[in-house]
Protein backbone atom coordinates (compact mmCIF):
# COMPACT_ATOMS: atom_id res chain seq x y z
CA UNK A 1 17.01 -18.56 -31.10
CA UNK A 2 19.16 -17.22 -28.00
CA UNK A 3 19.26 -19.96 -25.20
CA UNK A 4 18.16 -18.60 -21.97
CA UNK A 5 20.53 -19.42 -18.85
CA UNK A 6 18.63 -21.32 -16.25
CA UNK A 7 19.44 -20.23 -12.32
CA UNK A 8 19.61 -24.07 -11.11
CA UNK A 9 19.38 -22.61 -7.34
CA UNK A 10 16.82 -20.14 -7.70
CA UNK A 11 15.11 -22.64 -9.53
CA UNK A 12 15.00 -25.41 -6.99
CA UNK A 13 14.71 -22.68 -3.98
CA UNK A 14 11.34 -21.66 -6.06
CA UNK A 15 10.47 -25.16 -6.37
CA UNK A 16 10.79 -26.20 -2.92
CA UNK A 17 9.16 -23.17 -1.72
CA UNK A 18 6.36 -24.06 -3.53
CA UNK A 19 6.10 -27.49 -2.33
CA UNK A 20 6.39 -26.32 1.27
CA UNK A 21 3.69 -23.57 0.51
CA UNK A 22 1.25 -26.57 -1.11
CA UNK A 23 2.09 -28.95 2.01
CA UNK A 24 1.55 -25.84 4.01
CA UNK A 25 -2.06 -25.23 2.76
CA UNK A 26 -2.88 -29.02 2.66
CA UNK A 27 -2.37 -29.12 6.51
CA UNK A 28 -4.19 -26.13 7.35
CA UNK A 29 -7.15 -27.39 4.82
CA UNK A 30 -6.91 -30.59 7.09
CA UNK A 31 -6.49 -29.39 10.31
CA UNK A 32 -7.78 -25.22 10.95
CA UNK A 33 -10.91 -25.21 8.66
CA UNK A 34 -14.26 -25.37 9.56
CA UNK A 35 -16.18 -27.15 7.24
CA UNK A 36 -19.22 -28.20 6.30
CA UNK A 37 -20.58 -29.53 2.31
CA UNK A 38 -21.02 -25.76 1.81
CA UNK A 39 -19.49 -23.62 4.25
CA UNK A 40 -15.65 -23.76 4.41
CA UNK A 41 -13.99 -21.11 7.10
CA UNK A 42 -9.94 -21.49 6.46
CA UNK A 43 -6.53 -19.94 6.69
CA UNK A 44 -6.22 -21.63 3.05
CA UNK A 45 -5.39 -18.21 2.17
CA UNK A 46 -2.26 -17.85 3.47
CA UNK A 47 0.46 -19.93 1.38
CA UNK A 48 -1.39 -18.41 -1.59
CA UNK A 49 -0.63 -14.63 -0.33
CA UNK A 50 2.81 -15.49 0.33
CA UNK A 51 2.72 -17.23 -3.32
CA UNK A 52 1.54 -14.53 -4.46
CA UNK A 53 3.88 -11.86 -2.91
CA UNK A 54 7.34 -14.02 -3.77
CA UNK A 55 6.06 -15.78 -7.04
CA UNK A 56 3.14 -13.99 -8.58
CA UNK A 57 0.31 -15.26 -10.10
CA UNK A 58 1.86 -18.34 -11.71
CA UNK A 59 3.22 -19.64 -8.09
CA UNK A 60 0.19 -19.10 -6.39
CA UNK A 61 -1.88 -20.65 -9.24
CA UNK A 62 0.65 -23.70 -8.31
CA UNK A 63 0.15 -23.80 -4.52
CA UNK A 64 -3.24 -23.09 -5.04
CA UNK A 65 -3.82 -26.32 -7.34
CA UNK A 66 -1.50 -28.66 -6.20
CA UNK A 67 -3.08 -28.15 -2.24
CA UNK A 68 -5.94 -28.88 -4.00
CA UNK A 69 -5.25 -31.97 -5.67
CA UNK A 70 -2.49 -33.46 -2.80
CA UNK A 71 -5.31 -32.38 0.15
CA UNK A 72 -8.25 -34.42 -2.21
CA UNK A 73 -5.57 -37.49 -1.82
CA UNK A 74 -4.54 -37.52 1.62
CA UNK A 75 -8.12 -36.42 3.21
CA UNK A 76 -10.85 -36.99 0.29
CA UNK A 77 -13.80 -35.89 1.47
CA UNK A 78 -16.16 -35.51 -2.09
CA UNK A 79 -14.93 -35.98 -4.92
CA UNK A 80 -11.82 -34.41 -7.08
CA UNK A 81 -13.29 -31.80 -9.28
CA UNK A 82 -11.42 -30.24 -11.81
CA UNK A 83 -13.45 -26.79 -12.01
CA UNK A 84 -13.36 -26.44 -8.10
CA UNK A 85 -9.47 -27.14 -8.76
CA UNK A 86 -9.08 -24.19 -11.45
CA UNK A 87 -11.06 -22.20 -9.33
CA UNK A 88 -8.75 -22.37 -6.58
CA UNK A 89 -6.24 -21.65 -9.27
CA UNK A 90 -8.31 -18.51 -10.15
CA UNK A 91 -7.94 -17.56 -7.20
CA UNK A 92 -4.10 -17.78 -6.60
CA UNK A 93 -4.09 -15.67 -10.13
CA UNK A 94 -6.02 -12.95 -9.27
CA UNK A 95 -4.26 -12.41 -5.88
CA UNK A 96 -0.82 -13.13 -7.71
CA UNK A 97 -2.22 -10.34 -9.98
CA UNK A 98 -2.50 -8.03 -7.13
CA UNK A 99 0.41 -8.81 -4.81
CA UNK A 100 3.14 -9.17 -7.09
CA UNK A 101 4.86 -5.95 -7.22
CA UNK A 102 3.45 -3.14 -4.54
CA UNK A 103 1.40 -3.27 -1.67
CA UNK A 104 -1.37 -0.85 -0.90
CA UNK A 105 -4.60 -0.87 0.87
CA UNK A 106 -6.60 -0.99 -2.49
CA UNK A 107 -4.38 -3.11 -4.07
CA UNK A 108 -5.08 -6.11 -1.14
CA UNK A 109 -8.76 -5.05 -0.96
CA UNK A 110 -9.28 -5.75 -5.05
CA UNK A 111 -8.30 -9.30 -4.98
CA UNK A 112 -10.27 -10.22 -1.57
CA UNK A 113 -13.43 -8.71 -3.04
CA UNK A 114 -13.22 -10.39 -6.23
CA UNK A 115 -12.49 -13.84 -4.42
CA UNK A 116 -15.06 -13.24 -1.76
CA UNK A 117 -18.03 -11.53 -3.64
CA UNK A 118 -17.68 -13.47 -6.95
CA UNK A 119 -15.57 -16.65 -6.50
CA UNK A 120 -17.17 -17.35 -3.40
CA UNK A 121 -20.43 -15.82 -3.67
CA UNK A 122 -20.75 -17.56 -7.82
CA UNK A 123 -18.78 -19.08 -8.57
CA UNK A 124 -18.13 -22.16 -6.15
CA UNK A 125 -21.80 -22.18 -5.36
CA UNK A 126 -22.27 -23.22 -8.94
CA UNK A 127 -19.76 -26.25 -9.01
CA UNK A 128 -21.29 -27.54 -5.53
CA UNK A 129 -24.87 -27.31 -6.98
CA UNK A 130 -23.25 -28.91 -10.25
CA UNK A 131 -21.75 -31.61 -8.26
CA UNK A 132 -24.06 -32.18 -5.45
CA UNK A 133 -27.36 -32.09 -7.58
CA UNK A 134 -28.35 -29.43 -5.17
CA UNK A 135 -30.42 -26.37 -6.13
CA UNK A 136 -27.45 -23.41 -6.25
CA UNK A 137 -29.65 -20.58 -4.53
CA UNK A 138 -29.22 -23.39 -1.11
CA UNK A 139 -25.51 -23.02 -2.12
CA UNK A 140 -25.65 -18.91 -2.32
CA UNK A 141 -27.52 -18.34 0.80
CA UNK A 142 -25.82 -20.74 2.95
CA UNK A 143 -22.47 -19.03 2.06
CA UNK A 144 -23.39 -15.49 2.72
CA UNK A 145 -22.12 -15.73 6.57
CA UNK A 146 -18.72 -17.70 5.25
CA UNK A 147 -18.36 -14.83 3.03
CA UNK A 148 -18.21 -11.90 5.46
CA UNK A 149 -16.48 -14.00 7.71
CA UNK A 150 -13.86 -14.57 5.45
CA UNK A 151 -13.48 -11.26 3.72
CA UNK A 152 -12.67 -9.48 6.75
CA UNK A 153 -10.23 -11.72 8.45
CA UNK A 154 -8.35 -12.23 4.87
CA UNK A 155 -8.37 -8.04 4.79
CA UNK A 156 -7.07 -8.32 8.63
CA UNK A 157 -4.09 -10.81 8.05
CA UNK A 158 -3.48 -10.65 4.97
CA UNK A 159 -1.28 -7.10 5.95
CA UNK A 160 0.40 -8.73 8.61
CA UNK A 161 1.53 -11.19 6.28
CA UNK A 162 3.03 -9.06 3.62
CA UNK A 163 4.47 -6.99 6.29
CA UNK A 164 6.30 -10.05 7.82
CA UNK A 165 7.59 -11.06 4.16
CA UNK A 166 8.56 -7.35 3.42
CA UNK A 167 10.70 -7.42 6.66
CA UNK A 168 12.23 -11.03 5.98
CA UNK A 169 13.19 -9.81 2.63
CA UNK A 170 15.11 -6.65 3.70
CA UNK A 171 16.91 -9.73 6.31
CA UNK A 172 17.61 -11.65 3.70
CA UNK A 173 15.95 -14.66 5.07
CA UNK A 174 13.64 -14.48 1.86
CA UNK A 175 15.42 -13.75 -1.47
C-alpha cells in the first residue's frame, strides 16, 4: 500500500482555519441572531460559505458541527441535539457540494433553496416538534417569515462573499 505524504502546513493552516471559521460562527450564533424557540434569523451562514468555497463539503460539515456543539457549551440555551447537529452538518454538505469548484448564479441558488425550502421548511421543524413536544405544523408556520427572510439575504451576500474570497485568492492572502 503506497504511503501518502502528509502537507504538515497545509494541514495545520486547514485546521486552524477551521477552528477560526467554528469560533467565527459560534460568536455570530451568540451575538447577531435573532432568536426565538422557533424562529432563528442569523449570519450563521457565513463561515459555512467560506467553508465551503476553501474546503468543500467535508470543512463546512466541520464548521458547521463543531459551531454547533462549542455554541451549545458556551451559551446553552435547549438542549444538545444530535439530529439538529447533523442537520447543520447537512447543511455545510450540501453548500460544500455546490461551492466547491465554480461559482454561478444557479450553482449558489441550488444549495440556498434546498437549505431554506427543505432543511428549514422540514426538516428542523420536525426535530423542534420532536424535542419540544410541540405539534410540528406550529413549527412550519411560524418559520415561513424566517424562511424568506433568510433565503434572500443568504442569495444577497452570499456573492459578495465568494467574490471577496475569489479576490483574496488571486492576492494570495488565501491559498
Amino acid at each position: 500500500m503506497k504511503k501518502r505524504k502528509v502537507n504538515i502546513r497545509r494541514a495545520t493552516v486547514t485546521l486552524s482555519t477551521v477552528a477560526i471559521l467554528s469560533a467565527m460562527l459560534v460568536v455570530i450564533s451568540m451575538y447577531c441572531t435573532i432568536k426565538t424557540e422557533a424562529i432563528n434569523i442569523t449570519l450563521t451562514f457565513i463561515p459555512i460559505v467560506i467553508a465551503a468555497r476553501l474546503y468543500g463539503a467535508l470543512g463546512a460539515a466541520a464548521v458547521a458541527g463543531l459551531g454547533d456543539i462549542i455554541g451549545w457549551i458556551f451559551h446553552p440555551v435547549g438542549a444538545l441535539y444530535p439530529p439538529i447537529t447533523i442537520t447543520s452538518m447537512v447543511v455545510g454538505i450540501i453548500f460544500g457540494l455546490f461551492l466547491k469548484n465554480s461559482i454561478s448564479f444557479i450553482r449558489i441558488l441550488i444549495p440556498v433553496l434546498i437549505t431554506q425550502l427543505i432543511i428549514s421548511a422540514f426538516v428542523t421543524p420536525l426535530w423542534l416538534s420532536l424535542l419540544y413536544n410541540t405539534p410540528y405544523i406550529d413549527y412550519l408556520l411560524v418559520r415561513i417569515p424566517q424562511i424568506l427572510i433568510m433565503t434572500g439575504v443568504e442569495l444577497i451576500l452570499i456573492p459578495v462573499i465568494l467574490n471577496a474570497i475569489e479576490r483574496l485568492k488571486i492576492a494570495k492572502v488565501l491559498t
